[in-house]
Protein backbone atom coordinates (compact mmCIF):
# COMPACT_ATOMS: atom_id res chain seq x y z
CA UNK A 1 55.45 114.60 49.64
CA UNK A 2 57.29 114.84 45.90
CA UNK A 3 57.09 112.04 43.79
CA UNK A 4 60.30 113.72 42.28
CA UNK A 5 63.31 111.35 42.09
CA UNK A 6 65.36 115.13 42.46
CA UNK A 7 63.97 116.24 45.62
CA UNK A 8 63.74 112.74 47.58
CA UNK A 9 66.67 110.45 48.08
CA UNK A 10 64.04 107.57 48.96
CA UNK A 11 62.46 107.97 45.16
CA UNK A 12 65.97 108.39 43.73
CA UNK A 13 66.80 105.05 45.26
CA UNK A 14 63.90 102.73 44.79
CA UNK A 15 63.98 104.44 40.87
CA UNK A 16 67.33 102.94 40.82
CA UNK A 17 66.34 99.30 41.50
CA UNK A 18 62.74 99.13 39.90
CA UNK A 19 62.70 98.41 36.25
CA UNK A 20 60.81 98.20 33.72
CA UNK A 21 59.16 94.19 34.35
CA UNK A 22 60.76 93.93 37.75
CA UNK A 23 63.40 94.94 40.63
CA UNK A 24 66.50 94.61 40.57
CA UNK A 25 69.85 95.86 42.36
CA UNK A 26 73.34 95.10 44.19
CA UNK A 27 72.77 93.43 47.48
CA UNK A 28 73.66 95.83 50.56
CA UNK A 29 73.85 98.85 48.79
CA UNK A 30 70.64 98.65 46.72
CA UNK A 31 68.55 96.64 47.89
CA UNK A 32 68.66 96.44 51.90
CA UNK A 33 65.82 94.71 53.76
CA UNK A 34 64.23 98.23 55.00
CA UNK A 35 63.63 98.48 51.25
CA UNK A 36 62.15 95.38 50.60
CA UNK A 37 59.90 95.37 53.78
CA UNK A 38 58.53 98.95 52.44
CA UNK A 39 58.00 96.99 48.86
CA UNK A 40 56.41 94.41 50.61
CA UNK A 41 54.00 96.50 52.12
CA UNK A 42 53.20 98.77 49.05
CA UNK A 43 52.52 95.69 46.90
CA UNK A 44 50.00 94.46 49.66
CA UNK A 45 48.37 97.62 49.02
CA UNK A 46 48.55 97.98 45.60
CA UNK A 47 47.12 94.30 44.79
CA UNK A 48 44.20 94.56 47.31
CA UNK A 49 45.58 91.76 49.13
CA UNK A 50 44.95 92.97 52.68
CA UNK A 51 43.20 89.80 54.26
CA UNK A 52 43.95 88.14 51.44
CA UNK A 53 46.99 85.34 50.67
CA UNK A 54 50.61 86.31 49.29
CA UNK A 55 52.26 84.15 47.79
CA UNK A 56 56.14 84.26 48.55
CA UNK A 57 59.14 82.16 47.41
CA UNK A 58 62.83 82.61 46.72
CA UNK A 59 66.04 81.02 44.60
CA UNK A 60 69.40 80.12 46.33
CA UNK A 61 70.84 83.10 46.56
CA UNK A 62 72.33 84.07 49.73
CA UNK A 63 70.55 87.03 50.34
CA UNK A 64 67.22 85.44 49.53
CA UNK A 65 65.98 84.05 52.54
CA UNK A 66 66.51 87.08 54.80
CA UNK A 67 64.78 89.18 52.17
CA UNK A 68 61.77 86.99 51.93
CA UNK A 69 61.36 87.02 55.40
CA UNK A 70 61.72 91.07 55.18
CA UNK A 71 58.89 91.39 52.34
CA UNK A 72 56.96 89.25 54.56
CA UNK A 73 57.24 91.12 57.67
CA UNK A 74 56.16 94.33 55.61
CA UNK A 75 53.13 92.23 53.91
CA UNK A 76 52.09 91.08 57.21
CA UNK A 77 51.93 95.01 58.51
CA UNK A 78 49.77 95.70 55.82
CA UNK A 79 47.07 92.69 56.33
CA UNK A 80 48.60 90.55 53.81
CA UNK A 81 48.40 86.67 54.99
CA UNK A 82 51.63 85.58 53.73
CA UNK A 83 52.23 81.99 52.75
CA UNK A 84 55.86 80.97 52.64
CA UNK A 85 56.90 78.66 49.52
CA UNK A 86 60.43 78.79 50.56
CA UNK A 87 63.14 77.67 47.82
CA UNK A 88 61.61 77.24 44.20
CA UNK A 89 62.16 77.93 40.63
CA UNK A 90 59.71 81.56 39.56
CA UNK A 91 57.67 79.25 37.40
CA UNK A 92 57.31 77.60 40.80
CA UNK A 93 56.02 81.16 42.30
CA UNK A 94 54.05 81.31 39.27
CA UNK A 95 52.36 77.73 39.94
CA UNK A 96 51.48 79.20 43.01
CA UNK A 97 49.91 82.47 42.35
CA UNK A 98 47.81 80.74 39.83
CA UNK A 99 46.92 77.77 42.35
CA UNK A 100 46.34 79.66 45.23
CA UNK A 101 44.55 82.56 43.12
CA UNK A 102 46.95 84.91 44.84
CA UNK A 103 49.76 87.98 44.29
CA UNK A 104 53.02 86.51 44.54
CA UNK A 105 57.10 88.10 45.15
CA UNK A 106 59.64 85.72 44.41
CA UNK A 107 63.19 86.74 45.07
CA UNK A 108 65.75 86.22 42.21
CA UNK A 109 67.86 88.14 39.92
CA UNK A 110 67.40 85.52 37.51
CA UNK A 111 71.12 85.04 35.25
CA UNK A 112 72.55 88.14 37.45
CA UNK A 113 75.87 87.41 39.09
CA UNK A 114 75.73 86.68 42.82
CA UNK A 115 76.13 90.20 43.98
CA UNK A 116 72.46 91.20 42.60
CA UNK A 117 69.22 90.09 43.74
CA UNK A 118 65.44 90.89 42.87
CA UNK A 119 61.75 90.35 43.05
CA UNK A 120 59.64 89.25 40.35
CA UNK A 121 56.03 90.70 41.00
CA UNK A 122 52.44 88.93 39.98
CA UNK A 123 49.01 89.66 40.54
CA UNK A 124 46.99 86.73 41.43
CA UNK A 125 46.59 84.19 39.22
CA UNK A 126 50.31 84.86 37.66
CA UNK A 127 49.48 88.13 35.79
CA UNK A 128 52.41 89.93 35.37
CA UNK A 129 53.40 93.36 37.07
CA UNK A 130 55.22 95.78 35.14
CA UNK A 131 55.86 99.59 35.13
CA UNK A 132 52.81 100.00 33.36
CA UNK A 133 50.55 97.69 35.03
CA UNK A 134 51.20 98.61 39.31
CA UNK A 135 54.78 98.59 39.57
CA UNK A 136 55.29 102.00 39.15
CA UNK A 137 52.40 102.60 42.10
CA UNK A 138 54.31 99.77 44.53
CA UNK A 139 57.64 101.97 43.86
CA UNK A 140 56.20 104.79 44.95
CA UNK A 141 53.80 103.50 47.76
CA UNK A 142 57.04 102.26 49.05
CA UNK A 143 58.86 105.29 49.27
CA UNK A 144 56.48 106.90 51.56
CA UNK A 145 56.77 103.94 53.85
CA UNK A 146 60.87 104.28 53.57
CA UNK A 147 60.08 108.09 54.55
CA UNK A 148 57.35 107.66 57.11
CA UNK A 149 57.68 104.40 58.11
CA UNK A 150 55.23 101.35 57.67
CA UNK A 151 51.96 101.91 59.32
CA UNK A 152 50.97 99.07 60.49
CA UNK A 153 46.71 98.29 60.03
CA UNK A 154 44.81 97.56 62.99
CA UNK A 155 44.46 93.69 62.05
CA UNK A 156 47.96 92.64 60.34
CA UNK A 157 48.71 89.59 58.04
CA UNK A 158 49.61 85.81 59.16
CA UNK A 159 52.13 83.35 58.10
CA UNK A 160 52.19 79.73 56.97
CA UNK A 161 54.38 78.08 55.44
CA UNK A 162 53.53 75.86 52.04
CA UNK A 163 55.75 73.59 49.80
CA UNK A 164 54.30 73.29 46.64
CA UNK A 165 57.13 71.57 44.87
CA UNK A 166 55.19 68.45 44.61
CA UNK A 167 51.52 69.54 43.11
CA UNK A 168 53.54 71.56 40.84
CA UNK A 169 55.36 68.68 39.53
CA UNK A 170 52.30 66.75 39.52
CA UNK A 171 50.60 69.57 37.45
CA UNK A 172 53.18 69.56 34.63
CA UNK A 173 52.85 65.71 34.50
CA UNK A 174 49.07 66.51 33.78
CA UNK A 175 49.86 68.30 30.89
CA UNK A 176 52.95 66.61 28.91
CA UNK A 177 52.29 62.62 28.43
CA UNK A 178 55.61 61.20 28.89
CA UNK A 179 55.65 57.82 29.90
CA UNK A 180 55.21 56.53 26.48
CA UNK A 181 58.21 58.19 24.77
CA UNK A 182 61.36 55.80 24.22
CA UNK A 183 64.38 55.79 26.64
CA UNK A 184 66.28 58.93 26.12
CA UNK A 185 69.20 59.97 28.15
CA UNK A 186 69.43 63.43 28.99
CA UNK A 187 72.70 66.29 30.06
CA UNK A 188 71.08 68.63 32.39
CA UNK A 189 72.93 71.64 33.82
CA UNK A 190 71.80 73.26 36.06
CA UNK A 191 73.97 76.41 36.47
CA UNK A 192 74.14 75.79 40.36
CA UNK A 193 70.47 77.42 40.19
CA UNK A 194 66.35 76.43 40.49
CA UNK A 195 67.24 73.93 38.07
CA UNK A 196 68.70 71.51 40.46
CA UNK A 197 65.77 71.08 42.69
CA UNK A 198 62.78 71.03 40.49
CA UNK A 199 64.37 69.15 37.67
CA UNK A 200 64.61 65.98 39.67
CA UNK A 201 61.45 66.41 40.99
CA UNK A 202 59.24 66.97 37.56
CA UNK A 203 61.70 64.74 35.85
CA UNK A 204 63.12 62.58 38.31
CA UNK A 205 61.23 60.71 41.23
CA UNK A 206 61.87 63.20 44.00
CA UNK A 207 58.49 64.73 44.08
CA UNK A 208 57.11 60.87 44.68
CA UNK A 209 55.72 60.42 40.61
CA UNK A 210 56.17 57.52 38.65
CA UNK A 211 59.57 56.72 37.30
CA UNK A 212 59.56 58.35 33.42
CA UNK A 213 61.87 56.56 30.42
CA UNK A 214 64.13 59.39 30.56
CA UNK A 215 67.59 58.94 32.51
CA UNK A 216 68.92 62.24 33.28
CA UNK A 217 72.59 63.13 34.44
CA UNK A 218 72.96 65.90 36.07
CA UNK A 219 75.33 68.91 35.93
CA UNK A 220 75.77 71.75 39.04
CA UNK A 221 72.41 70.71 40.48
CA UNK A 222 74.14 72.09 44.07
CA UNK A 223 72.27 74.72 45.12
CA UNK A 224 75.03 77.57 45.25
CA UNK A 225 73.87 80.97 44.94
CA UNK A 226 77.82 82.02 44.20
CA UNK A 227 77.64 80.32 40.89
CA UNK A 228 80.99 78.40 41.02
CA UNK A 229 81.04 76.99 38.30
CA UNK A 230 79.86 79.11 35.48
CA UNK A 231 76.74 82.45 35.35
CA UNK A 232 73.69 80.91 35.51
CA UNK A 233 72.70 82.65 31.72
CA UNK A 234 72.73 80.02 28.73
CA UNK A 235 72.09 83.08 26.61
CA UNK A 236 75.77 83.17 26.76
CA UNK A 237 77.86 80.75 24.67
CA UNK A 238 80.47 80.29 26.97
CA UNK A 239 77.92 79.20 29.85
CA UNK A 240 76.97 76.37 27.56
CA UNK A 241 80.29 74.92 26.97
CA UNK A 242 80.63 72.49 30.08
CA UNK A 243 77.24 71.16 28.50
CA UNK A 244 78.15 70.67 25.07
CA UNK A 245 80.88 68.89 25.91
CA UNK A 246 79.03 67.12 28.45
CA UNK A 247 76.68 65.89 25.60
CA UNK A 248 79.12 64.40 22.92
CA UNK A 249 81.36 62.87 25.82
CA UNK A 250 78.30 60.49 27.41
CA UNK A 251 76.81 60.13 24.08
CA UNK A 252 73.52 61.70 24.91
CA UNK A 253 70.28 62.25 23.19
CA UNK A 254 70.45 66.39 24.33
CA UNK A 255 71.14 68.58 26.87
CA UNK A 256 69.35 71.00 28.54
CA UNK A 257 71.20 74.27 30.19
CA UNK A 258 68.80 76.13 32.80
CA UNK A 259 68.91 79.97 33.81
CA UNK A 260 69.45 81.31 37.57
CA UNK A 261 65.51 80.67 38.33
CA UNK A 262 64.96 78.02 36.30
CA UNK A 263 62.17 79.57 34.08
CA UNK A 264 64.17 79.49 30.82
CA UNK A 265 65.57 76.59 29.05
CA UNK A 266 67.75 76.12 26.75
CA UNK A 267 68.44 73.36 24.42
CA UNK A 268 71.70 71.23 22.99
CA UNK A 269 71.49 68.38 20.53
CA UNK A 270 73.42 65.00 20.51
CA UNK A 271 76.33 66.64 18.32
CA UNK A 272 76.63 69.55 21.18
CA UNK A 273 75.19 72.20 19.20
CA UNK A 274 72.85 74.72 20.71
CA UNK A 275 69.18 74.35 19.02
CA UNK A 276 67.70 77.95 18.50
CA UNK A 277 64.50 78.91 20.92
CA UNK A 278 62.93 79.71 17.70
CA UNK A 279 63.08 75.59 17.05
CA UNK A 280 61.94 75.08 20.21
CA UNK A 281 59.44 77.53 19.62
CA UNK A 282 57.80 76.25 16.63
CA UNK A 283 57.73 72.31 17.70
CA UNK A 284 56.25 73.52 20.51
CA UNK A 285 53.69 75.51 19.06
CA UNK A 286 52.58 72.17 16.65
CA UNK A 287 52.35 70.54 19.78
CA UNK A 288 49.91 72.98 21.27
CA UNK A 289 48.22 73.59 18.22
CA UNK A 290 47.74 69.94 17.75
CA UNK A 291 46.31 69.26 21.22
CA UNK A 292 43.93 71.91 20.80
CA UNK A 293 42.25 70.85 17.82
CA UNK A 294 42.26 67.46 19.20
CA UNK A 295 39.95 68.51 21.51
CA UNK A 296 37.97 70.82 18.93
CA UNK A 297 38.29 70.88 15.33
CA UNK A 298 37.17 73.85 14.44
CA UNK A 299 39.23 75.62 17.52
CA UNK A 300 40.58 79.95 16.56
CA UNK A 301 44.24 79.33 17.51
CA UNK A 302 46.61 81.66 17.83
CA UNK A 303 50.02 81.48 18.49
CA UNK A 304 52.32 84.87 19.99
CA UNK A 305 55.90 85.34 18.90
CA UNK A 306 58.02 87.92 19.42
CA UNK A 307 59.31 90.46 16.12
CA UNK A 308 62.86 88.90 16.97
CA UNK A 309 61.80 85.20 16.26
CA UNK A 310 63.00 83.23 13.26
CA UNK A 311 60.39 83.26 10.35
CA UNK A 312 60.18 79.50 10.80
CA UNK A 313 57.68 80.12 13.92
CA UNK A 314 54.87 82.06 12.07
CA UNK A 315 54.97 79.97 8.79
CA UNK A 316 54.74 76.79 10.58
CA UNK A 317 51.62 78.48 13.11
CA UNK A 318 50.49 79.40 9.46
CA UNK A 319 50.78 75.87 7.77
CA UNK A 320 49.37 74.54 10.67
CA UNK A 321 45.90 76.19 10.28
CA UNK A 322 46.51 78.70 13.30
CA UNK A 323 46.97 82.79 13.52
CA UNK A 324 50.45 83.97 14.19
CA UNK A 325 50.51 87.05 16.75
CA UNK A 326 53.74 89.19 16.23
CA UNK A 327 54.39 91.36 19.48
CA UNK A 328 56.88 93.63 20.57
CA UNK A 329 59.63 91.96 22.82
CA UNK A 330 59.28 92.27 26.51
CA UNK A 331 57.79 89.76 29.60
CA UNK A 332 55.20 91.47 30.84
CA UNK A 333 54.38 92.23 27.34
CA UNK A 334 53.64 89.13 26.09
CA UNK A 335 51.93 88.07 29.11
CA UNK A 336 49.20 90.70 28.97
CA UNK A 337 49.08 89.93 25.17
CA UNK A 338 48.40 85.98 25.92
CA UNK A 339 45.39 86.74 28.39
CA UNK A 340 44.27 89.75 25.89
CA UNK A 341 44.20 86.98 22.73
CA UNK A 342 42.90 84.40 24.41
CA UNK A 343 46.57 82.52 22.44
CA UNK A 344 47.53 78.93 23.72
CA UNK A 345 51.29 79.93 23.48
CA UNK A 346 53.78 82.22 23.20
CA UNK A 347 57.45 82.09 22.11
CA UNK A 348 60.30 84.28 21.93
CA UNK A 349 63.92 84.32 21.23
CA UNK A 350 65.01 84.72 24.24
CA UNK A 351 63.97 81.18 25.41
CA UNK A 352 61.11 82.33 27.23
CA UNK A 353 57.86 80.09 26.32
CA UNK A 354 54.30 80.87 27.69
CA UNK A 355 51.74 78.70 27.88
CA UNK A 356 47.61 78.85 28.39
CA UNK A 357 47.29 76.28 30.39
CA UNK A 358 50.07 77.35 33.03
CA UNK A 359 48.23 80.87 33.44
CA UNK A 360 49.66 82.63 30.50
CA UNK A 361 52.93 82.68 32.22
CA UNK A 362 56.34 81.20 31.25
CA UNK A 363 57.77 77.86 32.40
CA UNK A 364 60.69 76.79 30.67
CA UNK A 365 60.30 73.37 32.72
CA UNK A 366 57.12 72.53 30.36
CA UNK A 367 58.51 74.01 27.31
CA UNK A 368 61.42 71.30 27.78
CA UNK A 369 58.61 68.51 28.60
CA UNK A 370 56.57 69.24 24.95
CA UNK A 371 60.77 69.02 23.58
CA UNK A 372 61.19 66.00 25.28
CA UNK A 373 57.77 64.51 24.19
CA UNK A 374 58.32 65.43 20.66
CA UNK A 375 61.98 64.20 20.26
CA UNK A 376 60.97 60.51 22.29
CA UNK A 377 57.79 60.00 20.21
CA UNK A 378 59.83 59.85 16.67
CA UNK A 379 63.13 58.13 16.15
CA UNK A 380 65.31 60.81 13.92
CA UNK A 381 68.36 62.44 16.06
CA UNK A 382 67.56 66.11 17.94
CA UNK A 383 69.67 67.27 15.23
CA UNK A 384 67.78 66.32 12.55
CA UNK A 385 64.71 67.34 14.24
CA UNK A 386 65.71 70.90 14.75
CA UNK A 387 67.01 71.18 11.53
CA UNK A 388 63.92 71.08 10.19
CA UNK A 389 62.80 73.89 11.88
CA UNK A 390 65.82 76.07 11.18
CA UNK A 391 65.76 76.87 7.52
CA UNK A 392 67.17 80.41 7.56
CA UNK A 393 70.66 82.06 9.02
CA UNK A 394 70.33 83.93 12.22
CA UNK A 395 72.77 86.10 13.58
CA UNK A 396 71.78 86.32 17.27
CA UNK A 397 71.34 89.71 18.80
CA UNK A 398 74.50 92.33 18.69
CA UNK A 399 74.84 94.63 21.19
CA UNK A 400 76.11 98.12 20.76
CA UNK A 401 76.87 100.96 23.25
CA UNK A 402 75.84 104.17 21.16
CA UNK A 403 76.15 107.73 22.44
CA UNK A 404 73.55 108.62 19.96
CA UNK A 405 70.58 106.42 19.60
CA UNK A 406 68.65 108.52 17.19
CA UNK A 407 71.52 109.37 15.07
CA UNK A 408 72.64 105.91 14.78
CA UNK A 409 68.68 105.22 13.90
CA UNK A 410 68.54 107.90 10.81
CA UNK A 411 71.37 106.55 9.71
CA UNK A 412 70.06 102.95 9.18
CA UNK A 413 66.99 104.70 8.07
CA UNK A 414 68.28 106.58 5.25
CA UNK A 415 70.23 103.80 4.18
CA UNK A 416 67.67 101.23 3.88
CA UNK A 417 64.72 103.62 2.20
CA UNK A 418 63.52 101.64 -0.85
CA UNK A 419 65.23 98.67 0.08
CA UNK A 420 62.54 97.49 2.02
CA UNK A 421 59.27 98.22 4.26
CA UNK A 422 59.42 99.86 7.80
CA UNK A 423 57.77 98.70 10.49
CA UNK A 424 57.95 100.38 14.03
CA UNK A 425 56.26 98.09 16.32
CA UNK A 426 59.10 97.89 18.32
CA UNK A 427 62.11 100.03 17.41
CA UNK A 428 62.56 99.56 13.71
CA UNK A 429 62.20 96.52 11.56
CA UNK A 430 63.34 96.47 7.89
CA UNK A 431 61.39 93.48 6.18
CA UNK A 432 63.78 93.56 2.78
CA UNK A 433 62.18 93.59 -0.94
CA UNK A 434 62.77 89.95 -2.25
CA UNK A 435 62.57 88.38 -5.37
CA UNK A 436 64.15 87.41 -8.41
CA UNK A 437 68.13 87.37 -7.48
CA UNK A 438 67.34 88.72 -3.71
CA UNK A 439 67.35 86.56 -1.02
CA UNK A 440 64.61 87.59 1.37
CA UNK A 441 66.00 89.07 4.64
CA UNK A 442 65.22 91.17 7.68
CA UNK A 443 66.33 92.92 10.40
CA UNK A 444 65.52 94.58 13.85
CA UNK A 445 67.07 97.44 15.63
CA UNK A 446 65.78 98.05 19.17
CA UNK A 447 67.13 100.13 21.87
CA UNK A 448 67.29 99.14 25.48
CA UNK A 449 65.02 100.36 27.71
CA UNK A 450 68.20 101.20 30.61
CA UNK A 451 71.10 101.37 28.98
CA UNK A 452 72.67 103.39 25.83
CA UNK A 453 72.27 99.98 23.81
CA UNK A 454 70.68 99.09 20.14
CA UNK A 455 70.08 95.57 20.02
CA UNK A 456 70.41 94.03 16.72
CA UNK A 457 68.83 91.10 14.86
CA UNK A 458 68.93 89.88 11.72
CA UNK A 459 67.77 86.67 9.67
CA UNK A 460 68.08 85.92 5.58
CA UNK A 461 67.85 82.65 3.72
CA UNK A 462 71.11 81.85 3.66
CA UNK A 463 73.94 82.59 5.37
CA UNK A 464 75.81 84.59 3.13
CA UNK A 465 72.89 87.64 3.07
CA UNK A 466 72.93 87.46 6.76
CA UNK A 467 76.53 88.56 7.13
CA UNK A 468 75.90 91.19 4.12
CA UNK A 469 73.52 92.65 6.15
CA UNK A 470 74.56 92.47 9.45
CA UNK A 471 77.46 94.25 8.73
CA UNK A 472 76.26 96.80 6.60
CA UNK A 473 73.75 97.73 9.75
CA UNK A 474 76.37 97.14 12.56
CA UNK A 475 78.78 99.65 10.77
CA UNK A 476 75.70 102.25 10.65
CA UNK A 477 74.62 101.79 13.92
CA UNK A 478 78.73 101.94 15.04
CA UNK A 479 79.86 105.00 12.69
């Protein structure tokens, strides 16, 4: 049978919902449960996990729990022994594949509207699965089974069911001290996602742990999979906005806004102003860095950031004693690259944060714990934290639809030669000659990998050479 997305509508269709780090599509018409129970049963195969334990878990969505029970019926056909986690946040799912030593599926489209769901993929012990690394093999493994059927093996997989919610916020506990911090009172929305059941239980006393000096009011914790009240995606401004305001009206210490599945976190301070991941990223990272040598003195650190990170995060790894690790952008990416260099953490812009001890995955849960720690153990405002760690002017990443990508890309190109060095890591970066009257300044122009997009970044000393140069490359890349 052709492997050809041309020749077999069963290819063409599991092409359209299987990206790059995960799958993704529009309930009903994408993704159906025949196509998850054929993914279901191609993963089994492709992990080696016949006989063996799946992990699988799912967010609120409405479709969720009818397509967990579909990837477990095709699992089970292939000898997988599936245990059930039920609702939880994908650090959750990621707590368990690392626990349990075993692959795990956990069903979420993450900050997607409510008409889109998805499966985030790991290999046992959390290690990602990307297009690269077996997804491509589980796409088309599955596609036989949606042409053939799924053959069933002579012994198939059980089922158990296993709520983990507790031992996983027992585990974060274990790794973030804070029951000596000062009271703080903390805004957290929850977006109607993850966010409103692990939050009280790794925070709160619903998982049975002590009571912590932190008194948290909560925002959309309802489980609603329809997203009432705003997208569950801080990334955007406007989803932030019920927060902020939340913040300056009960005169909190900070707020935290949570994504869809819980496994990013953003962060507001008492003035409702959003504090940059890159902040978050580099407090976080002298937290880590500190523990470490702590425990040995003479410790090789290193610390992973993505090439879109404010310059804040490598100088303070650097001034810290440790080795800053600058990677292209991407989830699975930085994954592989925190098992591969042996780093304790990993940041990136996007508000994902990574962390050695959780299995080189992300958990936006304990990068808001270390936050939490940090801000309760001093006694200057959040605002005069972060400012400390946000020197430089950012201007947040620009989208633009461009018919042509490589013509928009020679034209940057031949405007910026001799006005700085090129680096192609991961699309272009233009690191800009300083010195003497010029402020120092770069920028990043990547394409996405699904869409007729450039994506760009930019950061300068001051504010002023930010919006010189942001606009100089926007009207390139637009022309």
């Amino acid at each position: 049978m052709s492997n050809s997305s041309e020749s077999d509508p069963y290819r063409a269709g599991l092409d359209a919902v299987v990206k790059t780090y995960d799958v993704r599509g529009l309930v009903g018409s994408d993704l159906t449960e025949e196509v998850v129970a054929a993914i279901g049963a191609a993963f089994v195969d492709e992990v080696g996990a016949a006989g063996h334990e799946v992990v699988v878990g799912h967010d609120m969505r409405d479709s969720s729990p009818s397509f967990a029970a579909a990837f477990a019926r095709g699992a089970q056909a292939r000898g997988g022994d599936v245990v059930s986690i039920g609702l939880c946040s994908t650090d959750e799912s990621y707590y368990a594949s690392g626990a349990l030593n075993a692959p795990a599926a956990m069903f979420t489209a993450s900050h997607n509207p409510a008409t889109y769901n998805g499966i985030k993929l790991s290999r046992a012990g959390a290690q990602g699965l990307s297009l690269d690394t077996g997804l491509a093999a589980v796409r088309d493994r599955a596609a036989v089974y949606l042409h053939d059927g799924i053959d069933a093996v002579a012994e198939t997989g059980s089922l158990r069911e296993q709520d983990v919610l507790a031992d996983y916020a027992a585990y974060l506990r274990s790794l973030v001290d804070l029951g000596s911090i000062r009271p703080i009172t903390v805004v957290v929305d929850a977006g109607n996602g993850m966010g409103g059941l692990t939050v009280p239980a790794v925070l709160g006393e619903a998982a049975g742990l002590p009571t912590l000096p932190i008194t948290i009011i909560p925002m959309y914790f309802e489980l609603d999979g329809t997203f009432p009240n705003h997208e569950a995606n801080p990334l955007e401004p406007k989803n932030l906005v019920d927060l902020q305001r939340a913040v300056v009206e009960h005169g909190a210490d900070l707020g935290l806004a949570f994504d869809g599945d819980a496994d990013r976190c953003f962060v507001i301070d008492e003035n409702g102003d959003a504090v940059t991941p890159s902040a978050v990223a580099a407090i976080v990272a002298l937290r880590e860095i500190a523990r470490v040598r702590a425990e040995d003195p003479d410790a090789d650190i290193t610390i992973i950031h993505n090439l879109i990170t404010s310059n804040i995060v490598a100088e303070t790894v650097e001034a810290a004693g440790a080795t800053p690790l600058r990677t292209r952008v991407g989830h699975s990416l930085i994954k592989a690259a925190m098992r591969e260099s042996g780093a304790v953490f990993g940041g990136e812009h996007s508000a994902h944060y990574y962390f050695r001890d959780f299995w080189s995955a992300d958990n936006g849960m304990l990068a808001a714990m270390h936050l939490l720690a940090e801000f309760g153990s001093q006694d200057r405002p959040l605002s005069a934290l972060s400012a400390q760690f946000t020197p430089y002017a950012m201007s947040g990443e620009i989208n633009s639809t461009v018919a042509d990508v490589p013509g928009a890309f020679t034209r940057v190109v031949e405007a910026f030669t001799g006005r700085g060095e090129f680096d192609e890591l991961d699309g272009l970066t233009v690191n800009g000659f300083s010195g003497g009257d010029e402020a120092f300044w770069w920028f990043s122009v990547r394409p996405s990998n699904t869409e007729p997009l450039l994506r760009l970044n930019v950061e300068a000393a001051d504010q002023q050479t930010m919006e010189r140069i942001r606009d100089e490359v926007l009207a390139l890349i637009r022309a």
